[in-house]
PDB file of N, CA and C in Angstrom:
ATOM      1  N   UNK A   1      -1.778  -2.610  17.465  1.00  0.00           N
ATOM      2  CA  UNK A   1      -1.614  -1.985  16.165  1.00  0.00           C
ATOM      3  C   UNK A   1      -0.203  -1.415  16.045  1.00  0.00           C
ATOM      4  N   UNK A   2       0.436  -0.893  14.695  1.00  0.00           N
ATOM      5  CA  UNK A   2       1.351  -0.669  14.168  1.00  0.00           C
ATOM      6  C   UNK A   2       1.854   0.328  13.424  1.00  0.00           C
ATOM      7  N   UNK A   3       2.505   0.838  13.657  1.00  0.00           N
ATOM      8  CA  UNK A   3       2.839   1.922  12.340  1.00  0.00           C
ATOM      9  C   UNK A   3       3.304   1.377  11.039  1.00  0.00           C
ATOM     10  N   UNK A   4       2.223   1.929  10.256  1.00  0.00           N
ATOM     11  CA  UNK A   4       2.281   1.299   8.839  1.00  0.00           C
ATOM     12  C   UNK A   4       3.171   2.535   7.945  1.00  0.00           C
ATOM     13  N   UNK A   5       3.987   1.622   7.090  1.00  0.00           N
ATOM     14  CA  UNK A   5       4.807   2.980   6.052  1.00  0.00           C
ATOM     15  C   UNK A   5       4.439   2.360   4.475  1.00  0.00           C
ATOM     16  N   UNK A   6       4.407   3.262   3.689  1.00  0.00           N
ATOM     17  CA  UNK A   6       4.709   2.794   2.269  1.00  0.00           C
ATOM     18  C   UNK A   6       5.147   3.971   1.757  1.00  0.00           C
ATOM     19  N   UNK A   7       6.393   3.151   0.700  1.00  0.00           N
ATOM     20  CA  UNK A   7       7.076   4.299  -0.093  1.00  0.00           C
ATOM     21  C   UNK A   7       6.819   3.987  -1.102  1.00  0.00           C
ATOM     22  N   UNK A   8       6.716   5.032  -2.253  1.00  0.00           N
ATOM     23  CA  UNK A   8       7.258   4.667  -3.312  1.00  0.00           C
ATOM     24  C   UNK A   8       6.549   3.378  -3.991  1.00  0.00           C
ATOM     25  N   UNK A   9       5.699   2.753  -3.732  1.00  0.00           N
ATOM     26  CA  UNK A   9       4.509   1.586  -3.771  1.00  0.00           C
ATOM     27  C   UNK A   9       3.942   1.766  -5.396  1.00  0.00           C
ATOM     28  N   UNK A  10       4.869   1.206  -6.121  1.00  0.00           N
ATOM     29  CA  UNK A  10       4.166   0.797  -7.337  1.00  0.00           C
ATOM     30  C   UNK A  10       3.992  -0.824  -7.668  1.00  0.00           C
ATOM     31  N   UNK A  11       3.085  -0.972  -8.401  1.00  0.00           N
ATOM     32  CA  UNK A  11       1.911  -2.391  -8.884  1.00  0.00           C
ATOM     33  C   UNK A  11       1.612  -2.047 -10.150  1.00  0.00           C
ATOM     34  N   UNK A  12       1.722  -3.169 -10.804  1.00  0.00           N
ATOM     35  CA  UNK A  12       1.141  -3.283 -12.159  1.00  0.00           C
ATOM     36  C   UNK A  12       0.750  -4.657 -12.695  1.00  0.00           C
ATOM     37  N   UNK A  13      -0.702  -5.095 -13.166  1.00  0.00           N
ATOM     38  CA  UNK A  13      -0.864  -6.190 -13.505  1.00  0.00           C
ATOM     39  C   UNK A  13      -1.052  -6.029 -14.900  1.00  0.00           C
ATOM     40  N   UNK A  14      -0.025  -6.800 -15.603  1.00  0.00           N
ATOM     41  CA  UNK A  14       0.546  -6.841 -16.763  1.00  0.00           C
ATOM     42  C   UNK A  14       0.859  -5.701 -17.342  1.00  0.00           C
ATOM     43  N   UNK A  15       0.272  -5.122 -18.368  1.00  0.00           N
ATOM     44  CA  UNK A  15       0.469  -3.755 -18.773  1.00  0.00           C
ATOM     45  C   UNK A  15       0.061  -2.641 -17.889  1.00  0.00           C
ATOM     46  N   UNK A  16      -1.253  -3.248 -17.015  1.00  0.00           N
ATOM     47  CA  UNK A  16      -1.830  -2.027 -16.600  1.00  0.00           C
ATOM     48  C   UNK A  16      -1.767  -1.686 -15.292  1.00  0.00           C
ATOM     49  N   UNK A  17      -1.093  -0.091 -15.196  1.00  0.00           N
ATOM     50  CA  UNK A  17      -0.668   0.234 -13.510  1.00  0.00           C
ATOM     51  C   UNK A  17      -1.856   1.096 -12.566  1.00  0.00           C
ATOM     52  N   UNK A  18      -1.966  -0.152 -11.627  1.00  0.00           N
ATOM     53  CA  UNK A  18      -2.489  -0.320 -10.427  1.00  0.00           C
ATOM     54  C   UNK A  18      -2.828   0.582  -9.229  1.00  0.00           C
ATOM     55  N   UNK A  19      -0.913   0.720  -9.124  1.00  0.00           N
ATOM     56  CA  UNK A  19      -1.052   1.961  -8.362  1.00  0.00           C
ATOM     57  C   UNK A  19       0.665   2.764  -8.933  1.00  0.00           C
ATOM     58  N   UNK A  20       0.741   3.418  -8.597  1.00  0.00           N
ATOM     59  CA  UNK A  20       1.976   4.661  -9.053  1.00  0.00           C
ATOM     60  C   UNK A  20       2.253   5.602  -8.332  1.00  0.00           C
ATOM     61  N   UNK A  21       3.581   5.140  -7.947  1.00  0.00           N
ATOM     62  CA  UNK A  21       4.288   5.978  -6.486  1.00  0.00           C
ATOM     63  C   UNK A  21       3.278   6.481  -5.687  1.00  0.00           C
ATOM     64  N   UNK A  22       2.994   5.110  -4.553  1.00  0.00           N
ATOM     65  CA  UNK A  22       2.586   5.741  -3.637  1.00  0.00           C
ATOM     66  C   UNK A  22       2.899   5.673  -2.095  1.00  0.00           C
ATOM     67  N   UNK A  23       2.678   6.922  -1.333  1.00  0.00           N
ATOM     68  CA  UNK A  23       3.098   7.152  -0.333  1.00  0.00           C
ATOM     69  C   UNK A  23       2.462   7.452   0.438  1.00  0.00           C
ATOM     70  N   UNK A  24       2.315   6.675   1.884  1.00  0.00           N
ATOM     71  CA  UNK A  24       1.482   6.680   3.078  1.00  0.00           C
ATOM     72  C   UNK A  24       2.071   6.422   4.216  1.00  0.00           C
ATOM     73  N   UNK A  25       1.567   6.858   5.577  1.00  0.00           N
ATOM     74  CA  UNK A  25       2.019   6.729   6.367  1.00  0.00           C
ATOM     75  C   UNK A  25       1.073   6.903   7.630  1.00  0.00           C
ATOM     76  N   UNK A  26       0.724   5.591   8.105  1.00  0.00           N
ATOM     77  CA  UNK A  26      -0.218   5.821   9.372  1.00  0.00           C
ATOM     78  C   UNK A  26      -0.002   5.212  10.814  1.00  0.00           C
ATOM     79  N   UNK A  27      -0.002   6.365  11.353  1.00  0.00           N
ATOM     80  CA  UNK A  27       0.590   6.425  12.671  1.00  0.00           C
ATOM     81  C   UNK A  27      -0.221   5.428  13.740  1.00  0.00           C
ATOM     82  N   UNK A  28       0.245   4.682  14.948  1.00  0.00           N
ATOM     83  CA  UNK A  28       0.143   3.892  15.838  1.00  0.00           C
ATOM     84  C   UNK A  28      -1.751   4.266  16.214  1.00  0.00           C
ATOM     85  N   UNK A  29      -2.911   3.841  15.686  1.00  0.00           N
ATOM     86  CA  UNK A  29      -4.063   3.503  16.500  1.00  0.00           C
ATOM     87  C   UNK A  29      -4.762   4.871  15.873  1.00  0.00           C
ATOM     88  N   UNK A  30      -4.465   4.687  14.500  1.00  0.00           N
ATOM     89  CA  UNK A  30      -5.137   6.021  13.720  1.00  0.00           C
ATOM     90  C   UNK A  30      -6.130   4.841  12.827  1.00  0.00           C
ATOM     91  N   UNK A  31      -7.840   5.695  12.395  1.00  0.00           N
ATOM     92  CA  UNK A  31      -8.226   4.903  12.076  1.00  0.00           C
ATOM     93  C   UNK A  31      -8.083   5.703  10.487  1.00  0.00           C
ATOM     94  N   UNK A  32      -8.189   4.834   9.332  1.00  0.00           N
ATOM     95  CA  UNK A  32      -8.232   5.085   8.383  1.00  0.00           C
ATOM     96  C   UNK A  32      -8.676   4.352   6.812  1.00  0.00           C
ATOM     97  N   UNK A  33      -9.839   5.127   6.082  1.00  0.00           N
ATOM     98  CA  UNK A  33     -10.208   5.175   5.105  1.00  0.00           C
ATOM     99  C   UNK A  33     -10.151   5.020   3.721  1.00  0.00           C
ATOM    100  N   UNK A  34     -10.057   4.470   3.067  1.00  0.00           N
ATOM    101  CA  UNK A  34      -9.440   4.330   1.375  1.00  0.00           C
ATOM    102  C   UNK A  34     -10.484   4.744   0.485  1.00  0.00           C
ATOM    103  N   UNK A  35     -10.791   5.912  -0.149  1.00  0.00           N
ATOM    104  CA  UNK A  35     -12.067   6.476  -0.884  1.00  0.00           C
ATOM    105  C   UNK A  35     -11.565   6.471  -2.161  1.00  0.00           C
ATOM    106  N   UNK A  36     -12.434   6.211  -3.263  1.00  0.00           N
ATOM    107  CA  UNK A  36     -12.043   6.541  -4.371  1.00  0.00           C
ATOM    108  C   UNK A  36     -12.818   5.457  -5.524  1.00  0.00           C
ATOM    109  N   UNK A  37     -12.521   5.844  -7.024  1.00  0.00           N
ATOM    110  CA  UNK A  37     -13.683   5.396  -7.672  1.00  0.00           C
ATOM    111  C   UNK A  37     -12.719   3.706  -7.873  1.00  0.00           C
ATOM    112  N   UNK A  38     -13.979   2.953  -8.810  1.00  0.00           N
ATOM    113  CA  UNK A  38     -13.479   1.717  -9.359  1.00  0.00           C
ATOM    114  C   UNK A  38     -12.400   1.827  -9.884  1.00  0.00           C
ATOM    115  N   UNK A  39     -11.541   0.482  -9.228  1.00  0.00           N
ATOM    116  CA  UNK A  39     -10.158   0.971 -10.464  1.00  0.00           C
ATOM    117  C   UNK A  39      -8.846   1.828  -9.729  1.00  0.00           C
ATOM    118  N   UNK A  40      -9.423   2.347  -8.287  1.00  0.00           N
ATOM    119  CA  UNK A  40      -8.481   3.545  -8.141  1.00  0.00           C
ATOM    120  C   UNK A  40      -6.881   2.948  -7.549  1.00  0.00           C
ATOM    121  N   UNK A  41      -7.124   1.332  -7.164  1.00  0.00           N
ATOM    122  CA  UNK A  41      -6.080   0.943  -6.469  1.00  0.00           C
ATOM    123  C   UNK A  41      -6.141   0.872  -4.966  1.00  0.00           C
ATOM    124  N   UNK A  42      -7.467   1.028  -4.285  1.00  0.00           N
ATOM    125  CA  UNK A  42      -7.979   0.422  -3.118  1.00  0.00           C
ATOM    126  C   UNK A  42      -7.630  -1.138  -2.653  1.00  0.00           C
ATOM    127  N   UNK A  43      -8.104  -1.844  -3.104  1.00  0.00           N
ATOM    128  CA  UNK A  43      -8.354  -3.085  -2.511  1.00  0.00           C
ATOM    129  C   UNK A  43      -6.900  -3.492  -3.079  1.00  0.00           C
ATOM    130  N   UNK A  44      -5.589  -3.583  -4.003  1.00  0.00           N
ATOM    131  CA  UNK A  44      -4.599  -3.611  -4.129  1.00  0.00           C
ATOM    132  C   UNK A  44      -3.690  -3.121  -3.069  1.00  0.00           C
ATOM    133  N   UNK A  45      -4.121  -1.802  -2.550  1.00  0.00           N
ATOM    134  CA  UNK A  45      -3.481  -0.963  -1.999  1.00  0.00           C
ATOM    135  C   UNK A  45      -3.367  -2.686  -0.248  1.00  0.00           C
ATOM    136  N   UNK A  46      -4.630  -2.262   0.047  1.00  0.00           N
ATOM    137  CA  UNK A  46      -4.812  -3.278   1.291  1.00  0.00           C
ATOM    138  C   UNK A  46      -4.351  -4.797   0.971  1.00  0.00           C
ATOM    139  N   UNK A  47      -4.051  -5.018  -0.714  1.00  0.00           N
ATOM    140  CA  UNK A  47      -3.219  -6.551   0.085  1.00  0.00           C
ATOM    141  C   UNK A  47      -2.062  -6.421  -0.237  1.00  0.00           C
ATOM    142  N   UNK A  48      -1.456  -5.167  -0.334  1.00  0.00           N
ATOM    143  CA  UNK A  48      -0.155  -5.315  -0.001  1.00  0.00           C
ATOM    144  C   UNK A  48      -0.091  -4.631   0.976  1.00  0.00           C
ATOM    145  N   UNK A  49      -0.799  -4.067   1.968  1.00  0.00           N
ATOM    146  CA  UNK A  49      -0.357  -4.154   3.231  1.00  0.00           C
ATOM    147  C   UNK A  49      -0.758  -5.537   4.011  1.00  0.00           C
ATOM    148  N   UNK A  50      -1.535  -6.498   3.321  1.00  0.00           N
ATOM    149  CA  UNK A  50      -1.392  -7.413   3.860  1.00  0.00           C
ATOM    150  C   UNK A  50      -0.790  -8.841   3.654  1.00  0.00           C
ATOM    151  N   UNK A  51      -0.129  -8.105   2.871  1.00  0.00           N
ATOM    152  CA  UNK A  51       1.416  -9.121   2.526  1.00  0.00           C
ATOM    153  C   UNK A  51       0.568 -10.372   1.680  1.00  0.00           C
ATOM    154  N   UNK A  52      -0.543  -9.749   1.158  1.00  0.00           N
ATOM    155  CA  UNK A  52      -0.986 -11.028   0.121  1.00  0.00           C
ATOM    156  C   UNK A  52      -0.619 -10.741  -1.441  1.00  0.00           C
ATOM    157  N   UNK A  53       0.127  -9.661  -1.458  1.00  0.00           N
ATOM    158  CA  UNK A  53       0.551  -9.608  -2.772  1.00  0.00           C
ATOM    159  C   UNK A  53       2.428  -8.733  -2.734  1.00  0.00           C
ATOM    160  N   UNK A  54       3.058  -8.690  -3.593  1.00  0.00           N
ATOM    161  CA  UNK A  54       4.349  -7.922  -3.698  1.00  0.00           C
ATOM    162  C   UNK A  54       4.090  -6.504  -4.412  1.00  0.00           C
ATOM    163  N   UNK A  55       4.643  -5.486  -3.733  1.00  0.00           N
ATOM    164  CA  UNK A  55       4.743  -4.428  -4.712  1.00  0.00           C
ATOM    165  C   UNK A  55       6.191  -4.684  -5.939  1.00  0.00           C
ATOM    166  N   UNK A  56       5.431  -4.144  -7.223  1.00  0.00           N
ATOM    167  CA  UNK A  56       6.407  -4.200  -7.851  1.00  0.00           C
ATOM    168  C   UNK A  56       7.593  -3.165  -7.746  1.00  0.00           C
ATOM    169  N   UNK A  57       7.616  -2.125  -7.135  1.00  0.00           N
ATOM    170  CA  UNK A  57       8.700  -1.108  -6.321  1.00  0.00           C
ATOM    171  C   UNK A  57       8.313  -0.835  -4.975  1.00  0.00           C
ATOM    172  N   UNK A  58       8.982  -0.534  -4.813  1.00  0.00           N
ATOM    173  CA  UNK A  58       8.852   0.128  -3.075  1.00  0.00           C
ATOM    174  C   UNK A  58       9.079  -0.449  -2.087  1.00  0.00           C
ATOM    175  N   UNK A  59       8.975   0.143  -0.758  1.00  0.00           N
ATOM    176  CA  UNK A  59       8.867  -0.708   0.352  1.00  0.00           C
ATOM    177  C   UNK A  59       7.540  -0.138   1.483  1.00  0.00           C
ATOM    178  N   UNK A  60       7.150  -1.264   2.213  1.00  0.00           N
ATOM    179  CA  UNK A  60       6.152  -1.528   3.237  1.00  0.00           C
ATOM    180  C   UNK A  60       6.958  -1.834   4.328  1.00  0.00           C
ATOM    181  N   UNK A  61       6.961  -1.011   5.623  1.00  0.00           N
ATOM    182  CA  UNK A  61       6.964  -1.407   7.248  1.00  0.00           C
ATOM    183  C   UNK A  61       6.263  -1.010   7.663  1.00  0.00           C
ATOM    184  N   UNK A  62       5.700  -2.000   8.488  1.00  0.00           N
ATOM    185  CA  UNK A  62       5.232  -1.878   9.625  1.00  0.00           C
ATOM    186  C   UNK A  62       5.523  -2.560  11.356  1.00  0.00           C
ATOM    187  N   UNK A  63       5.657  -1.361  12.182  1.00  0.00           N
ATOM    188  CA  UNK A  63       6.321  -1.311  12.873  1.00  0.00           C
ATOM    189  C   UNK A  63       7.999  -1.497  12.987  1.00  0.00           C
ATOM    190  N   UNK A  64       8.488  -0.137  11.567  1.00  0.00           N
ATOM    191  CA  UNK A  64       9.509  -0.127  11.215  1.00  0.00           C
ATOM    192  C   UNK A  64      10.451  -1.717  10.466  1.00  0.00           C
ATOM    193  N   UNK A  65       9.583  -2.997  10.325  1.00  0.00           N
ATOM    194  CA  UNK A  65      10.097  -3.819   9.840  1.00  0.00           C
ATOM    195  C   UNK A  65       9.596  -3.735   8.607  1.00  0.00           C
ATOM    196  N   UNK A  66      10.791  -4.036   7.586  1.00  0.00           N
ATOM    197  CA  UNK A  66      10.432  -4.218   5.976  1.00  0.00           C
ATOM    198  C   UNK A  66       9.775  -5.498   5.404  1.00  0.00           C
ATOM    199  N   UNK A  67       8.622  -5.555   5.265  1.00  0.00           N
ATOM    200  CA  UNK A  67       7.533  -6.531   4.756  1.00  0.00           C
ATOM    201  C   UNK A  67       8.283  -6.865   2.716  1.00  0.00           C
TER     202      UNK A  67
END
């Protein structure tokens, strides 16, 4: 596992925003949770950490490399 970063992580599909400045940071073999209602930017959130989608701002490293 890896240290994951996101800055500044905004998404928007077409008009409507996704997610809006967001900022996380999880440290080497931490386990962690995404709670929140329909809509909140969960499952967005996870494919751009898994490089299946682009944020429209920001940046993603993990293990200090820029994704």
């Amino acid at each position: 596992m890896a240290d994951v970063v996101l800055q500044g992580i905004e998404k928007k599909f077409g008009s409507v925003s996704a997610i809006t400045n967001l900022n996380l940071e999880i440290k080497d073999g931490a386990f962690v949770i995404l709670l929140g209602p329909t809509g909140a930017g969960k499952t967005t959130t996870l494919r751009l950490i898994a490089g299946l989608d682009r944020p429209d701002n920001g940046d993603i490293k993990i293990m200090a490399i820029r994704s």
